[in-house]
Protein backbone atom coordinates (compact mmCIF):
# COMPACT_ATOMS: atom_id res chain seq x y z
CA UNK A 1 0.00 0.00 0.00
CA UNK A 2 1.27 3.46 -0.87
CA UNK A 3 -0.21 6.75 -0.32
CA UNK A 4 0.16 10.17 -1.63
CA UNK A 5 -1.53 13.79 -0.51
CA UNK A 6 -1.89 16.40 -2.44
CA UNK A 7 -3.53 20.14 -2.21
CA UNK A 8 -5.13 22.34 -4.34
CA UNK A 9 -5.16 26.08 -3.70
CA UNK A 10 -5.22 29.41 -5.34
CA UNK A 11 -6.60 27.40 -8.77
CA UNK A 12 -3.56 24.82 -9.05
CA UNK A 13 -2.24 21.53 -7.31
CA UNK A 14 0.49 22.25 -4.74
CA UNK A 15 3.74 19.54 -4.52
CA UNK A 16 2.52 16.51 -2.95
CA UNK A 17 3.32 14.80 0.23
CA UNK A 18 4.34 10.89 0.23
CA UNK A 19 6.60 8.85 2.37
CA UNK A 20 7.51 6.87 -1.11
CA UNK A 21 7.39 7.09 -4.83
CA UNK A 22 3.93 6.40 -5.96
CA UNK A 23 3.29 5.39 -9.74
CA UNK A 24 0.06 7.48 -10.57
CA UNK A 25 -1.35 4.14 -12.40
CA UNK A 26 -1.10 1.75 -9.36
CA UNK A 27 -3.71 3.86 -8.10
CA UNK A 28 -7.53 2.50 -7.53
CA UNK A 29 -8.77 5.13 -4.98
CA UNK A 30 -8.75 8.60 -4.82
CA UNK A 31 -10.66 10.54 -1.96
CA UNK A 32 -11.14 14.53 -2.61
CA UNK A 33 -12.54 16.54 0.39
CA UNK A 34 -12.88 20.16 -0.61
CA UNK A 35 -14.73 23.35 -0.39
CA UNK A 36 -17.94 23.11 -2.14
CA UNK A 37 -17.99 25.72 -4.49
CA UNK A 38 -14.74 24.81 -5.71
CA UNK A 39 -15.77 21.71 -6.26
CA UNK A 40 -18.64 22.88 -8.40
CA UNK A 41 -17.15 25.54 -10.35
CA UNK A 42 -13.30 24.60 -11.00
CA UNK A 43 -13.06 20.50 -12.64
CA UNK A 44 -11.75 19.15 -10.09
CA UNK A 45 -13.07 15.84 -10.89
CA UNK A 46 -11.89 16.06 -14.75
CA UNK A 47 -8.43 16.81 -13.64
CA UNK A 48 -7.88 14.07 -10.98
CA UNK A 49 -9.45 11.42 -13.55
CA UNK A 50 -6.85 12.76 -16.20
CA UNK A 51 -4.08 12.11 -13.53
CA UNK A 52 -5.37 8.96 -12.17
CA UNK A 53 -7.09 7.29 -14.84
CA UNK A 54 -7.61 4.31 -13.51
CA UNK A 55 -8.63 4.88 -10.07
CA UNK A 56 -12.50 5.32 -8.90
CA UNK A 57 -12.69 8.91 -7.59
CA UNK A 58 -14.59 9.66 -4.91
CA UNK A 59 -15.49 13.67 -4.34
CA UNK A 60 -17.29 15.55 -1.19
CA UNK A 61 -18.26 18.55 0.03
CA UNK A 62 -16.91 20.02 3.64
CA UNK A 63 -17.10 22.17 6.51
CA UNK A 64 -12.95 22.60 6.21
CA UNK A 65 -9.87 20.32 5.27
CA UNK A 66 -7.55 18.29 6.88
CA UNK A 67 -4.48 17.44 4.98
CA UNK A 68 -1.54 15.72 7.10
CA UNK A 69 -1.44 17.81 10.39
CA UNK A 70 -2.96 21.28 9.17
CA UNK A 71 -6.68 22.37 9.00
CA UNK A 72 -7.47 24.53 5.40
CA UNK A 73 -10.81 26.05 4.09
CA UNK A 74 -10.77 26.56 0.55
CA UNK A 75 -9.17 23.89 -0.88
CA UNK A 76 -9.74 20.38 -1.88
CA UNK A 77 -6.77 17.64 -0.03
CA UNK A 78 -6.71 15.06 -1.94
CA UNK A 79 -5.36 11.40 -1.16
CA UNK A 80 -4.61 8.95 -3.62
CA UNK A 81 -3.95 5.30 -2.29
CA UNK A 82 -2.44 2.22 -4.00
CA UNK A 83 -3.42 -0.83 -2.44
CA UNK A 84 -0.93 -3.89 -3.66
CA UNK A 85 -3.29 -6.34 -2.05
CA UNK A 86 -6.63 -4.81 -1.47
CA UNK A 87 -9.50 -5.12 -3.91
CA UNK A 88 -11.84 -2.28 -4.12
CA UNK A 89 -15.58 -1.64 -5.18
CA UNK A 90 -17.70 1.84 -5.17
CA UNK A 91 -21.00 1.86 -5.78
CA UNK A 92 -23.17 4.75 -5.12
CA UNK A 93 -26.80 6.07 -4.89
CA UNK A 94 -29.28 9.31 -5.01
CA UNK A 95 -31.65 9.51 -2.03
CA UNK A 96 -34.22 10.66 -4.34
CA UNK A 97 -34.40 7.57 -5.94
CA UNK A 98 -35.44 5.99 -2.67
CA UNK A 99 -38.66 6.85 0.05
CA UNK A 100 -36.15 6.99 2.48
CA UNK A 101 -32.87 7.00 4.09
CA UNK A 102 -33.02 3.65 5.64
CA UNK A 103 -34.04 2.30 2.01
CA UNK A 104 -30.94 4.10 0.57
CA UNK A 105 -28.69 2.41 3.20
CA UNK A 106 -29.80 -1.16 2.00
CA UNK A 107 -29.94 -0.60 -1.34
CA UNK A 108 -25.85 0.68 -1.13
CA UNK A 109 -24.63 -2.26 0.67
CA UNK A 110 -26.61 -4.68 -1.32
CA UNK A 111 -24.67 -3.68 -4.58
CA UNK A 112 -21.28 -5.09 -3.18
CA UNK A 113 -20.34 -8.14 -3.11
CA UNK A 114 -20.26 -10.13 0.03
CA UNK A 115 -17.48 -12.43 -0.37
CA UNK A 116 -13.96 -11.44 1.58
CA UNK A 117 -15.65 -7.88 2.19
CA UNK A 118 -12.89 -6.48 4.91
CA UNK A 119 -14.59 -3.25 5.24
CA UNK A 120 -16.93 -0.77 4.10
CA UNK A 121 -16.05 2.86 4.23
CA UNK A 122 -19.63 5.65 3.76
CA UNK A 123 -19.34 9.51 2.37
CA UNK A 124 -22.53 10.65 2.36
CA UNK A 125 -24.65 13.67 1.30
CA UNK A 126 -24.92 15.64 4.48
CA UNK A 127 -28.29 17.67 4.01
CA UNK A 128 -31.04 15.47 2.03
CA UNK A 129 -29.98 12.23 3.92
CA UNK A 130 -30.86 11.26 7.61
CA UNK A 131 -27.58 10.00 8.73
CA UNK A 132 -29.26 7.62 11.76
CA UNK A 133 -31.83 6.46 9.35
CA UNK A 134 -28.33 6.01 6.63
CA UNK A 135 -26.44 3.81 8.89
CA UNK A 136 -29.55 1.89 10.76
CA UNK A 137 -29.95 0.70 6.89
CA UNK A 138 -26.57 -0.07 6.21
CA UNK A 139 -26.41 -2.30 9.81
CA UNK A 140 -29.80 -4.15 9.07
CA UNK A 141 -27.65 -5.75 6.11
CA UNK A 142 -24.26 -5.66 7.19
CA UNK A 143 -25.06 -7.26 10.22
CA UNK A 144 -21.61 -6.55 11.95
CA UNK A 145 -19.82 -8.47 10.11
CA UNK A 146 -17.45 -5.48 8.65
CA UNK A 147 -16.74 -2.44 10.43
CA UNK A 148 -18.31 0.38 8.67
CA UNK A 149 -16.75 3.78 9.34
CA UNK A 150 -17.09 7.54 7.03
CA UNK A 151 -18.95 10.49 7.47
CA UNK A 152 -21.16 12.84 6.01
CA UNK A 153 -20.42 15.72 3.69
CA UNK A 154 -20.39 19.37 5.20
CA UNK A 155 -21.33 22.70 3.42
CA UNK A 156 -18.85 25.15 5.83
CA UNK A 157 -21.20 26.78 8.20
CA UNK A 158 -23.79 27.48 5.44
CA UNK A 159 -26.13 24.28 6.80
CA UNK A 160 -27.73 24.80 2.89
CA UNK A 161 -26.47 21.91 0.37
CA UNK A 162 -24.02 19.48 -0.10
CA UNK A 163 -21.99 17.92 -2.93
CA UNK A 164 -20.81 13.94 -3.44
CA UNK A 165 -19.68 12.49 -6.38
CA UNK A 166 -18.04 9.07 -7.11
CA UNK A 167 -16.36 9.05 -11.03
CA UNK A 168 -18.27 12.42 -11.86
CA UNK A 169 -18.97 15.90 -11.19
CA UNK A 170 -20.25 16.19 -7.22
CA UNK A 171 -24.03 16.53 -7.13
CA UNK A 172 -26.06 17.07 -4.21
CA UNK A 173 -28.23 14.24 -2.55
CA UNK A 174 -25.46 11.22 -3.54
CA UNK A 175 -24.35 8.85 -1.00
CA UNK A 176 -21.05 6.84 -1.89
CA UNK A 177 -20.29 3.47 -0.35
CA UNK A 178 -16.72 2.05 -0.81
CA UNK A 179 -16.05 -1.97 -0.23
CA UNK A 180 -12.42 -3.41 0.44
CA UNK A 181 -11.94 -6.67 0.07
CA UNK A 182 -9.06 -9.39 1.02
CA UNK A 183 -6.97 -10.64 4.40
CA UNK A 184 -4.41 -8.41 3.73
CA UNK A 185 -6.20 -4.88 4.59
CA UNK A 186 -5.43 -3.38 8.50
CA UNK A 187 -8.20 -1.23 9.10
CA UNK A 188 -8.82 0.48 12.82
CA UNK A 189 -11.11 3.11 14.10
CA UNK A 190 -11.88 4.94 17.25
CA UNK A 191 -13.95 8.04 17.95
CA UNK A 192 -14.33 10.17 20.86
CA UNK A 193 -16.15 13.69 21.92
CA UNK A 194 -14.76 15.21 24.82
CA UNK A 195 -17.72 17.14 25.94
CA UNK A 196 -18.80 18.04 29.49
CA UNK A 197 -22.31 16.91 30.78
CA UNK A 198 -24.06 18.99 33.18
CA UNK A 199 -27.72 19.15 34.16
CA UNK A 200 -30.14 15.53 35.66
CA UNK A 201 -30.35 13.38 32.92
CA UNK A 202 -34.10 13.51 31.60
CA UNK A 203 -36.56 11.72 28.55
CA UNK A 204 -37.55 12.48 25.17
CA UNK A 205 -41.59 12.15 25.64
CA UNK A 206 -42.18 13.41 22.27
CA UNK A 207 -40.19 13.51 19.01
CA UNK A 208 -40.39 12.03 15.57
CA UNK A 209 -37.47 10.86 13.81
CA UNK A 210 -34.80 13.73 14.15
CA UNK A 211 -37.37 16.50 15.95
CA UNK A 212 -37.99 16.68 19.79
CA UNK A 213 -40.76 18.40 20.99
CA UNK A 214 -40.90 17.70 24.36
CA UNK A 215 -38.42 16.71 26.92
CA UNK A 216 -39.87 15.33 30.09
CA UNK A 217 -43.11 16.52 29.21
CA UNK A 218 -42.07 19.97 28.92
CA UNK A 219 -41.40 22.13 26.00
CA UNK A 220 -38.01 21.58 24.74
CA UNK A 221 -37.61 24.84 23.22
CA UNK A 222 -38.23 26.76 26.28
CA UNK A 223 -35.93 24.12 28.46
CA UNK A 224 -33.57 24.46 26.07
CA UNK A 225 -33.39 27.88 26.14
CA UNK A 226 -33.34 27.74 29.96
CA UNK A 227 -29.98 25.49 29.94
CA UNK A 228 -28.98 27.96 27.51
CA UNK A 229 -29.29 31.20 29.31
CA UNK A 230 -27.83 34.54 27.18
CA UNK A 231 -26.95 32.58 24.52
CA UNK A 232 -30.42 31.36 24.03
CA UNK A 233 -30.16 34.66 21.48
CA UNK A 234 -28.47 33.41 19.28
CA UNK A 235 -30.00 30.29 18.33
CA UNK A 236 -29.93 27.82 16.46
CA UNK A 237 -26.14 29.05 15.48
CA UNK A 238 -25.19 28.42 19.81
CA UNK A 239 -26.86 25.13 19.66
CA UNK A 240 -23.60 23.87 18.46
CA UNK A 241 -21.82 24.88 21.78
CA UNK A 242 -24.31 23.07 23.44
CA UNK A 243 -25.44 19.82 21.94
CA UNK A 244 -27.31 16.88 23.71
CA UNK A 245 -26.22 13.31 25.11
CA UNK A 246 -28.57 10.80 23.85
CA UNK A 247 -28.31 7.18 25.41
CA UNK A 248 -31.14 5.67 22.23
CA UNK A 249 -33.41 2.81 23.85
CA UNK A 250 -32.12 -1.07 24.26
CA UNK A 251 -27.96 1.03 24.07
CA UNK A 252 -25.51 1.62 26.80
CA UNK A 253 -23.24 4.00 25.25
CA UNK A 254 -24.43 7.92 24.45
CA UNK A 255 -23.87 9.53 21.59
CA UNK A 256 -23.93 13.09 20.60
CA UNK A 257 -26.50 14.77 18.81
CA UNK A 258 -26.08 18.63 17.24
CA UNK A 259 -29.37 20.91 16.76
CA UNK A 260 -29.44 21.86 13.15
CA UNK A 261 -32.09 24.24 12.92
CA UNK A 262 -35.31 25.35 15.16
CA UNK A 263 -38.85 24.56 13.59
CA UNK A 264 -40.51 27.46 15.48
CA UNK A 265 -43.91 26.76 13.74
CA UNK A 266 -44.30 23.25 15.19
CA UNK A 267 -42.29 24.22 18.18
CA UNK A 268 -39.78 21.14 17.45
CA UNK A 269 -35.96 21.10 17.45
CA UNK A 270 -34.36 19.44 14.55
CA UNK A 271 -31.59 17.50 15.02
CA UNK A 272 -28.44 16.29 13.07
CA UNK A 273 -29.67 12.96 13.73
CA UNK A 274 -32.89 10.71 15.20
CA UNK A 275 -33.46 11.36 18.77
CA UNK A 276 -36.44 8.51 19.24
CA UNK A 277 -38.95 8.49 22.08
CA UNK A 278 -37.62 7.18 25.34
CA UNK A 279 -34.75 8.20 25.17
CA UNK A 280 -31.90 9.02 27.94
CA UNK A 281 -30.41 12.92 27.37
CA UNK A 282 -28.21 15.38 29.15
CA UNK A 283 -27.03 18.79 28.13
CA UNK A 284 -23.28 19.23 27.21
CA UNK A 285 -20.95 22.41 27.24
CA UNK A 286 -17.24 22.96 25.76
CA UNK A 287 -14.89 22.53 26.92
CA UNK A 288 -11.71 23.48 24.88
CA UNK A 289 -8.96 21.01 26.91
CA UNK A 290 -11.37 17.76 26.92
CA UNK A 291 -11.90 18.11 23.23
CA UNK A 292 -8.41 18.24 21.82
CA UNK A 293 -7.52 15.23 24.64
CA UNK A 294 -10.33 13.43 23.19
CA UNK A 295 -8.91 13.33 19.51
CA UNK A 296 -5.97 12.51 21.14
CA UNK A 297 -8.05 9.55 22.89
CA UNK A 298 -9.54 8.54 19.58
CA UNK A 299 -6.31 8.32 18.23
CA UNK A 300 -4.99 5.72 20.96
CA UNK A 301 -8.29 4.11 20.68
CA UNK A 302 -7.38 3.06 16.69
CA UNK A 303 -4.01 2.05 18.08
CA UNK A 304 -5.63 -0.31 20.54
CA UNK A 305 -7.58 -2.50 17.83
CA UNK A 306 -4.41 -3.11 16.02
CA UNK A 307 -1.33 -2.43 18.64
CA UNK A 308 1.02 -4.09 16.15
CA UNK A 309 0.47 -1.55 13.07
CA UNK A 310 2.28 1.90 11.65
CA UNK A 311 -0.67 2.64 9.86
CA UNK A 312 0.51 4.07 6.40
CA UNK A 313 -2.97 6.42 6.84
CA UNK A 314 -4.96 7.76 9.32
CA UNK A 315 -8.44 9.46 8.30
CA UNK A 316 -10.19 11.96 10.10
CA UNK A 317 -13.64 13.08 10.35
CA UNK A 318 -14.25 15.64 12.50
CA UNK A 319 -17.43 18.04 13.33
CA UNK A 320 -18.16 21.25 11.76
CA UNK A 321 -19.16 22.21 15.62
CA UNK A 322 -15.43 21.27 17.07
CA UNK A 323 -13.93 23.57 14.05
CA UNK A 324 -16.47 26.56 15.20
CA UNK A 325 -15.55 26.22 18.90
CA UNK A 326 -12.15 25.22 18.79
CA UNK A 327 -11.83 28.24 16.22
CA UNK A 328 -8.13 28.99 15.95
CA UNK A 329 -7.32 26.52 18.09
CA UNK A 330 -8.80 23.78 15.49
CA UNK A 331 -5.12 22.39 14.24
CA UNK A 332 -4.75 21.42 18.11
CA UNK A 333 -6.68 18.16 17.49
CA UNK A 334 -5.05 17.01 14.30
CA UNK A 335 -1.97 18.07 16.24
CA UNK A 336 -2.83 15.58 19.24
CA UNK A 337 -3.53 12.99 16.57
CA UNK A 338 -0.56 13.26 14.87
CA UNK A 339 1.62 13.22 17.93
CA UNK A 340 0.06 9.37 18.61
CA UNK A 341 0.15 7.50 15.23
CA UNK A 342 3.76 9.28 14.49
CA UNK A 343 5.65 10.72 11.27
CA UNK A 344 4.75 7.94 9.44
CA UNK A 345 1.33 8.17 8.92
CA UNK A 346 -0.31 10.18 6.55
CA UNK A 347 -3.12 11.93 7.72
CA UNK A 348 -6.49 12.93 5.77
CA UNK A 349 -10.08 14.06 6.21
CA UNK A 350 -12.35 16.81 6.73
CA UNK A 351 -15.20 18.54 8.74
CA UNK A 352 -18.16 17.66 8.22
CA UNK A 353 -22.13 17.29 9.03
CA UNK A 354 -21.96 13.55 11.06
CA UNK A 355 -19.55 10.91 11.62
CA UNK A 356 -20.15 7.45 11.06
CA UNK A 357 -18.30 4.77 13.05
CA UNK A 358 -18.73 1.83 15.38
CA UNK A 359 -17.82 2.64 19.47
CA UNK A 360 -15.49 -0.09 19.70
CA UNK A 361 -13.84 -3.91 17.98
CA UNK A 362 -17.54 -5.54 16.19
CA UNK A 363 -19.82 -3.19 17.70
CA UNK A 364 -22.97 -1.92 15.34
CA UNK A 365 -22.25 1.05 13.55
CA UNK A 366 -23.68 4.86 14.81
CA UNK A 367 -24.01 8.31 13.87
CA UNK A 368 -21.78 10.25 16.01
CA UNK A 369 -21.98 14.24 16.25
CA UNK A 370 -19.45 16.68 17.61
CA UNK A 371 -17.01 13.82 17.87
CA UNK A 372 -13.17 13.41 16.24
CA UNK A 373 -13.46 9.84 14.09
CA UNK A 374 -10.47 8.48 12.85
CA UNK A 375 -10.02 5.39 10.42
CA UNK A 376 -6.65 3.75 9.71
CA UNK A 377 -5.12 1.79 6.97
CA UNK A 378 -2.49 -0.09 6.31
CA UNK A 379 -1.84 -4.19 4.48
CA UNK A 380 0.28 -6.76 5.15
């Protein structure tokens, strides 16, 4: 396996960064996280498919880039990977042509092939799909039997449209599944949050889908705004400084769900992801030091599935909502990442609208927000 990042800026690719020679025609995947309109407006696609011309190219829209240890906005960082022993198939789908996201989810995973499936890696479109509804899909047929890690596609802090695109122009509403296959693939994952919880823990008593209503029996507008105090202003931009930890019915472990917008009208808060009825939630605050030591954590967590690997890549999803808070402290958490897996590994990503991995070794897949997700790769 060989790997090789490059970044384009300012209208033009800048040197690349590799920790070997790479022969642009070994390559069969190319990942490009960029800024959405320059995705749309400069062929991006058409000139990574000249340069890698055999590879399937997968595109996708963000809320900023991570290419090895910096954070960028305006740019696309690519990463174009080799695999010597790795098999790989991407299929992909438009939610539109399905009633729903669940439906979408099936229908991705049933295109690939079964057989020696190692892994299954998700970039999604991040406003049109439900990303709960996405991966509770993708786990009715996957079964965990393959971890299934990726994210979903951010828009900066515009919360308007997103863009996907796997061997074409990006287009909004397209979700992209890739499947690697063979015994040779290392793949590890680990994703944490770092958020403080303050506040009893209380019950969703009425929501549908990804909208609460009411929160033990109250309004959950007005509670919301009473956790919330001045900044209950500025809403529903501060909602990302204060998202929720949901414990879903029949699960142990939270996980964290950002409010997207506020439905005044039918008094409902929309979420990033389903918040069902029943279940267990507690109001979280920043706080700067926990989140950069829990990227950090995430990091150590990957190391623990595979304690034996160098990882030749390291993948990172992280919230648009860290990146707001963290502001220009943002480069502290890839820092803290880098600093565990080394100078060795390459890293990659992006910030985006949801994060998709499992919490630990063979547990089901979830949609994770506000949290830093990191994927590794390597063969043997």
């Amino acid at each position: 396996m060989k790997v090789s990042l490059s970044l384009y800026k300012d209208a033009s690719f800048a040197a690349g960064s590799n920790r070997e020679a790479i022969n642009e025609s070994t390559v069969n995947l190319v990942l490009g996280f960029g800024e959405k309109n320059i995705l749309a407006n400069e062929n991006i696609y058409k000139q990574l498919k000249e340069k890698y011309s055999t590879a399937d190219i997968v595109l996708c829209s963000t809320a900023g880039e991570i290419y090895n240890d910096t954070v960028v906005d305006n740019t696309v960082s690519v990463t174009a990977i080799a695999f010597e022993k790795t098999q790989v198939k991407a299929v992909s789908v438009t939610i539109d042509d399905f009633s729903n996201s669940y439906q979408a989810g099936q229908g991705l995973v049933k295109q690939l092939p079964i057989e020696d499936l190692a892994y299954v890696l998700v970039i999604s479109d991040g406003a049109k799909v439900n990303g709960s509804e996405l991966v509770r899909g993708i786990n009715e047929v996957v079964q965990n039997k393959v971890p299934v890690t990726g994210g979903l596609a951010g828009d900066a802090a515009r919360f308007q449209s997103t863009l996907v695109g796997l061997n074409e122009e990006p287009v909004s509403g397209k979700i992209v599944m890739i499947g690697f296959y063979g015994q040779h693939l290392k793949v590890s994952h680990g994703s944490m949050g770092g958020w403080d919880m303050f506040g009893p823990e209380r019950t969703i008593t009425k929501s549908a889908s990804n909208k609460v209503y009411e929160i033990d029996d109250k309004d959950a507008i007005d509670l919301y705004k009473l956790y919330l105090g001045a900044y209950a202003m500025e809403l529903p931009g501060s909602a990302l400084l204060f998202p929720l930890s949901v414990t879903l019915p029949g699960t142990t472990e939270p996980v964290v769900r950002t409010i997207l917008t506020i439905d005044y009208q039918n008094k409902a808060m929309v979420f990033a992801g389903d918040v069902p009825l029943g279940s267990k939630v507690r109001f979280m605050k920043a706080n700067f030091d926990k989140l950069v030591d829990a990227a950090s954590q995430a990091g150590r967590q990957a190391v623990a599935l595979n304690p034996q690997a160098s990882p030749k890549l390291a993948m990172l999803i992280s919230c648009v909502g860290r990146k707001l808070i963290l502001d220009n402290r943002i480069e502290e958490e890839v820092a803290a990442v880098s600093d565990v897996f080394g100078p060795n590994t390459l890293l990659t990503g992006f910030y985006s609208y949801g994060e998709i991995s499992p919490f630990s070794l063979n547990a089901t897949c979830q949609l994770h927000n506000q949290t830093m997700t990191i994927t590794t790769f390597d063969e043997n």
